[in-house]
N, C-alpha and C. Protein backbone atom coordinates (compact mmCIF):
# COMPACT_ATOMS: atom_id res chain seq x y z
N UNK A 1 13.09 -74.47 -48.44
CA UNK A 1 12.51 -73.19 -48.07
C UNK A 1 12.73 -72.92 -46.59
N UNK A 2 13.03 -73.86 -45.63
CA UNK A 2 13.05 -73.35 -44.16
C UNK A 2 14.70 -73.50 -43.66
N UNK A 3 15.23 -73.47 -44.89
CA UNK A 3 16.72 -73.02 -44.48
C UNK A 3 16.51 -71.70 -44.75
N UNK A 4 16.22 -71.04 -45.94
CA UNK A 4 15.75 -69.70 -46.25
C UNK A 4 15.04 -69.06 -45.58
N UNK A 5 14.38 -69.50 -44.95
CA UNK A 5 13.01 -68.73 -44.30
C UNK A 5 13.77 -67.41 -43.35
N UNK A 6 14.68 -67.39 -42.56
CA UNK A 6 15.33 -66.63 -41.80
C UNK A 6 15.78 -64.95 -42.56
N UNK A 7 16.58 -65.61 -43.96
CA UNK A 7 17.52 -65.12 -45.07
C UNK A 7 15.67 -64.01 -45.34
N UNK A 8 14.48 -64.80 -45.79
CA UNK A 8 13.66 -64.38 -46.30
C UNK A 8 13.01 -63.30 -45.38
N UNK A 9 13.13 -63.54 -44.21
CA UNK A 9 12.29 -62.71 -43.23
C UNK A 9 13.26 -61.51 -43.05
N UNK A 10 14.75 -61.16 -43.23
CA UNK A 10 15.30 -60.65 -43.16
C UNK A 10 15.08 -59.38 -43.98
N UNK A 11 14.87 -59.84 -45.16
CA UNK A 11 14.93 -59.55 -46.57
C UNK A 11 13.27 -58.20 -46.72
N UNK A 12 12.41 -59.03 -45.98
CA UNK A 12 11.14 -58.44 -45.69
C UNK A 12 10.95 -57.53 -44.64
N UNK A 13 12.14 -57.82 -43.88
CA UNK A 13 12.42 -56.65 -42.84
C UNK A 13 12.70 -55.22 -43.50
N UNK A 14 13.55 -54.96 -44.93
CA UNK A 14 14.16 -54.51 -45.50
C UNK A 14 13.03 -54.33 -46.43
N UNK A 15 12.28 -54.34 -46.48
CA UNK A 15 11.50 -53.87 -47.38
C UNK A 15 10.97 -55.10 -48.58
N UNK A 16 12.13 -55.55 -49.00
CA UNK A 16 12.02 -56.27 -49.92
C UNK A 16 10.70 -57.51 -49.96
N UNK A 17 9.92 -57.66 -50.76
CA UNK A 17 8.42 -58.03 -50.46
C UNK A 17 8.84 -59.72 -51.53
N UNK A 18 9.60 -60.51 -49.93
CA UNK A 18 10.00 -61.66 -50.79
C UNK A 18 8.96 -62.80 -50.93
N UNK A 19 8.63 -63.11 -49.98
CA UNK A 19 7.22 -63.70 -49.40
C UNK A 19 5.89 -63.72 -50.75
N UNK A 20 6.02 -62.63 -51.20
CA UNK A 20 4.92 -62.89 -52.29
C UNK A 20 5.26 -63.15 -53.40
N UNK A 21 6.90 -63.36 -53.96
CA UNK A 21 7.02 -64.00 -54.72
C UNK A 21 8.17 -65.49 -54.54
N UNK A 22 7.63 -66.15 -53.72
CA UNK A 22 8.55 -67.25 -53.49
C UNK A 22 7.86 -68.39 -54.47
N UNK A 23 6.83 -68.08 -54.50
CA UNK A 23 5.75 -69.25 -55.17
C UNK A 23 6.34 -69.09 -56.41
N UNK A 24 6.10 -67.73 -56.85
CA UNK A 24 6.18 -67.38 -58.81
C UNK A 24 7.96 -67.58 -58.60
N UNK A 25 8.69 -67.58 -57.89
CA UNK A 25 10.05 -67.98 -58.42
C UNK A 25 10.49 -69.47 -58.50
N UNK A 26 9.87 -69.93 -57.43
CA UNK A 26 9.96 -71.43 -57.58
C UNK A 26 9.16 -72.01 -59.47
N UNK A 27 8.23 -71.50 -59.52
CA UNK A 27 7.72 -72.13 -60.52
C UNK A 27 8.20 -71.58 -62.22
N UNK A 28 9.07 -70.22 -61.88
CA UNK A 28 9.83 -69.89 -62.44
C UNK A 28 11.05 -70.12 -63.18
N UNK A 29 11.64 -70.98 -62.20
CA UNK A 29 13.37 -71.73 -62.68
C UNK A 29 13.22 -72.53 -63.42
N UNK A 30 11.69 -72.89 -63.70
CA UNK A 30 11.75 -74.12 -64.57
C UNK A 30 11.52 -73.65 -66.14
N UNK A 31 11.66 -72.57 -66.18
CA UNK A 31 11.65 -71.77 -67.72
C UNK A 31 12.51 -70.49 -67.88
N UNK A 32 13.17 -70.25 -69.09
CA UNK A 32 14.12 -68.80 -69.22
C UNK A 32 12.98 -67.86 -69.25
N UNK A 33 11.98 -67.94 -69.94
CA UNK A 33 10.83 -67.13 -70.38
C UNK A 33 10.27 -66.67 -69.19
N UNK A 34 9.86 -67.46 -68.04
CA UNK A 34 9.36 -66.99 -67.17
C UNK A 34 10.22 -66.40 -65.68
N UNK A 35 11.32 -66.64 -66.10
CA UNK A 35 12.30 -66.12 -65.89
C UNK A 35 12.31 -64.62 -65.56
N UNK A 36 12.33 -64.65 -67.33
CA UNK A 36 12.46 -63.24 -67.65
C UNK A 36 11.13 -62.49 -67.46
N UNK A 37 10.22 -62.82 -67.48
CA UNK A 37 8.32 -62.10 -67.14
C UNK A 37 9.41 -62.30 -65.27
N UNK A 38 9.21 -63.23 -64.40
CA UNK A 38 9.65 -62.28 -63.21
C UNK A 38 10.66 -61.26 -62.81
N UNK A 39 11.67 -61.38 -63.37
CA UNK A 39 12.58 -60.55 -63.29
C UNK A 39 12.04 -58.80 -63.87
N UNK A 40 11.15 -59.20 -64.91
CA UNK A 40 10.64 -57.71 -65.23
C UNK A 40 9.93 -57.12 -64.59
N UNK A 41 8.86 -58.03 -63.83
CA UNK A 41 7.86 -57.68 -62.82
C UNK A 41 8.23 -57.02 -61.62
N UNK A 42 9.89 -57.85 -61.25
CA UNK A 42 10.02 -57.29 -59.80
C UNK A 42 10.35 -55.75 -60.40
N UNK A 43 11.67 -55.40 -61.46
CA UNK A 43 11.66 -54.13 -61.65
C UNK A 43 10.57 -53.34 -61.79
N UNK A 44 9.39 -53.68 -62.62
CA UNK A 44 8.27 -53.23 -62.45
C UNK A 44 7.60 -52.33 -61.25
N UNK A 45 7.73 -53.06 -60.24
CA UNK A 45 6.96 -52.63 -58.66
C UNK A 45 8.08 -51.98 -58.05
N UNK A 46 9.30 -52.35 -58.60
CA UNK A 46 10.51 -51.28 -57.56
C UNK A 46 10.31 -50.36 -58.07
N UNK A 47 10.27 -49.97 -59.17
CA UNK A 47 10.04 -48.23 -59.82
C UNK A 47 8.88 -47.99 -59.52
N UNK A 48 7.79 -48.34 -59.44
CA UNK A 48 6.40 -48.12 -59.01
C UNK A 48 6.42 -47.44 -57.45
N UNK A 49 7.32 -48.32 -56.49
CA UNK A 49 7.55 -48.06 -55.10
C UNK A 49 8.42 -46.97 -55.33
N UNK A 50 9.68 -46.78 -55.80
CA UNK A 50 10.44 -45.60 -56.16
C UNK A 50 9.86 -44.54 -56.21
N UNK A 51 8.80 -44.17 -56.99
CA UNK A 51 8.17 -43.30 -57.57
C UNK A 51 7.14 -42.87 -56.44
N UNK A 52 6.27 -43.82 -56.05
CA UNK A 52 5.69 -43.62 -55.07
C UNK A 52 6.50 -42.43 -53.80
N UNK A 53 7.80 -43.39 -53.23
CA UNK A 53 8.62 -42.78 -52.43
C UNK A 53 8.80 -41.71 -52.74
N UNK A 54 9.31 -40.81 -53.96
CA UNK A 54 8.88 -39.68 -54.52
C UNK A 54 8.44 -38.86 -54.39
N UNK A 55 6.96 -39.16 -54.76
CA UNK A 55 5.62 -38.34 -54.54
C UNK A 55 5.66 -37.86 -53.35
N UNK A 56 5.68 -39.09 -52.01
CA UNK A 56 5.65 -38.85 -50.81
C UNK A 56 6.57 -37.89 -50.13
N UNK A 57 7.86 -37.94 -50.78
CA UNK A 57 8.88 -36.70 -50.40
C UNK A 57 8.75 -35.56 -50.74
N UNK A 58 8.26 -35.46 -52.12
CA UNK A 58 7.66 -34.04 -52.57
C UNK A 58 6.78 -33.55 -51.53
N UNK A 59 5.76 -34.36 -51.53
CA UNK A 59 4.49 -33.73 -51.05
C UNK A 59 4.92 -33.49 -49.41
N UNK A 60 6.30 -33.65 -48.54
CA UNK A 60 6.34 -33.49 -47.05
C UNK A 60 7.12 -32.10 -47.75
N UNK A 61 8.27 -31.95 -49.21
CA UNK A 61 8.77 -31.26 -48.81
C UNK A 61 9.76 -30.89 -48.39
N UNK A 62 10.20 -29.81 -48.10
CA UNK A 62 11.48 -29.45 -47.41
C UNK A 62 10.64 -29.46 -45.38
N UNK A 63 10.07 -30.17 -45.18
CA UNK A 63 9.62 -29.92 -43.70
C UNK A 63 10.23 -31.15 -42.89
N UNK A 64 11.20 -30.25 -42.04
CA UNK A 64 12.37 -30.67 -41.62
C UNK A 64 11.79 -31.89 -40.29
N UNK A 65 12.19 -33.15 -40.23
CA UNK A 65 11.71 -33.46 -39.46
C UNK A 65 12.86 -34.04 -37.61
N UNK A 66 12.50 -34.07 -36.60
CA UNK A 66 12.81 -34.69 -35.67
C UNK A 66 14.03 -36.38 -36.11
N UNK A 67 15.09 -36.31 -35.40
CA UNK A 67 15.88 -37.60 -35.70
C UNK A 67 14.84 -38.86 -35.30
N UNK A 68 14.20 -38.67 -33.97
CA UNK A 68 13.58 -39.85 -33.84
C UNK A 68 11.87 -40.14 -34.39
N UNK A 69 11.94 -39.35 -35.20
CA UNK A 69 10.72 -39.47 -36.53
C UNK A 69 11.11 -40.15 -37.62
N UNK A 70 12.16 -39.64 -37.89
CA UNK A 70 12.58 -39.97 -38.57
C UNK A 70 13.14 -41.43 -38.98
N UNK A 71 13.37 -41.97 -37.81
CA UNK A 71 14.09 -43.43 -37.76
C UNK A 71 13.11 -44.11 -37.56
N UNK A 72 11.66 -43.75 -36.55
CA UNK A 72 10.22 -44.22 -36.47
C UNK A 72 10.19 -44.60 -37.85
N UNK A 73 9.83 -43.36 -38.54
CA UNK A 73 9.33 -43.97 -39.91
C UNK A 73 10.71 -44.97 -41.00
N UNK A 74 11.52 -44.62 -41.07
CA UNK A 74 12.19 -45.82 -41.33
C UNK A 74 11.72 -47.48 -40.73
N UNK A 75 12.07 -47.43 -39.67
CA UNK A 75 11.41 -48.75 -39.30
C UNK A 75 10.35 -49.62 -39.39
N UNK A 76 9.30 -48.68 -39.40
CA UNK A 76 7.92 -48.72 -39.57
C UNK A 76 7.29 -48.88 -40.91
């Protein structure tokens, strides 16, 4: 895990919310079944976040914003 750890923090930079499932994947590889329950889960919360993202665009809109708002909220 602390060869990864870098790869992982990267990953969480990016959104990707690896950190909370490092535990359930480790304990994961040791079954196809549970395997497959994580693999469904992560799709699970990406369409959940998708959707979310969504909502949130609807609801700003066509309201045009500033470049460096814009990259704020990216980062942020």
């Amino acid at each position: 895990m602390v060869v990864g750890s870098p790869l992982f923090m990267t990953l969480d930079l990016l959104g990707v919310k690896v950190y909370e499932y490092a535990g359930l994947f480790a304990e994961s590889t040791r079954s196809r079944e549970n395997m497959g329950r994580l693999i469904s889960r992560i799709e699970e919360l990406m369409k959940e976040e998708e959707e979310a993202r969504k909502k949130v665009k609807e609801a700003e809109g066509n309201k045009r914003k500033s470049w460096y708002r814009t990259l704020r909220d990216r980062l942020v």
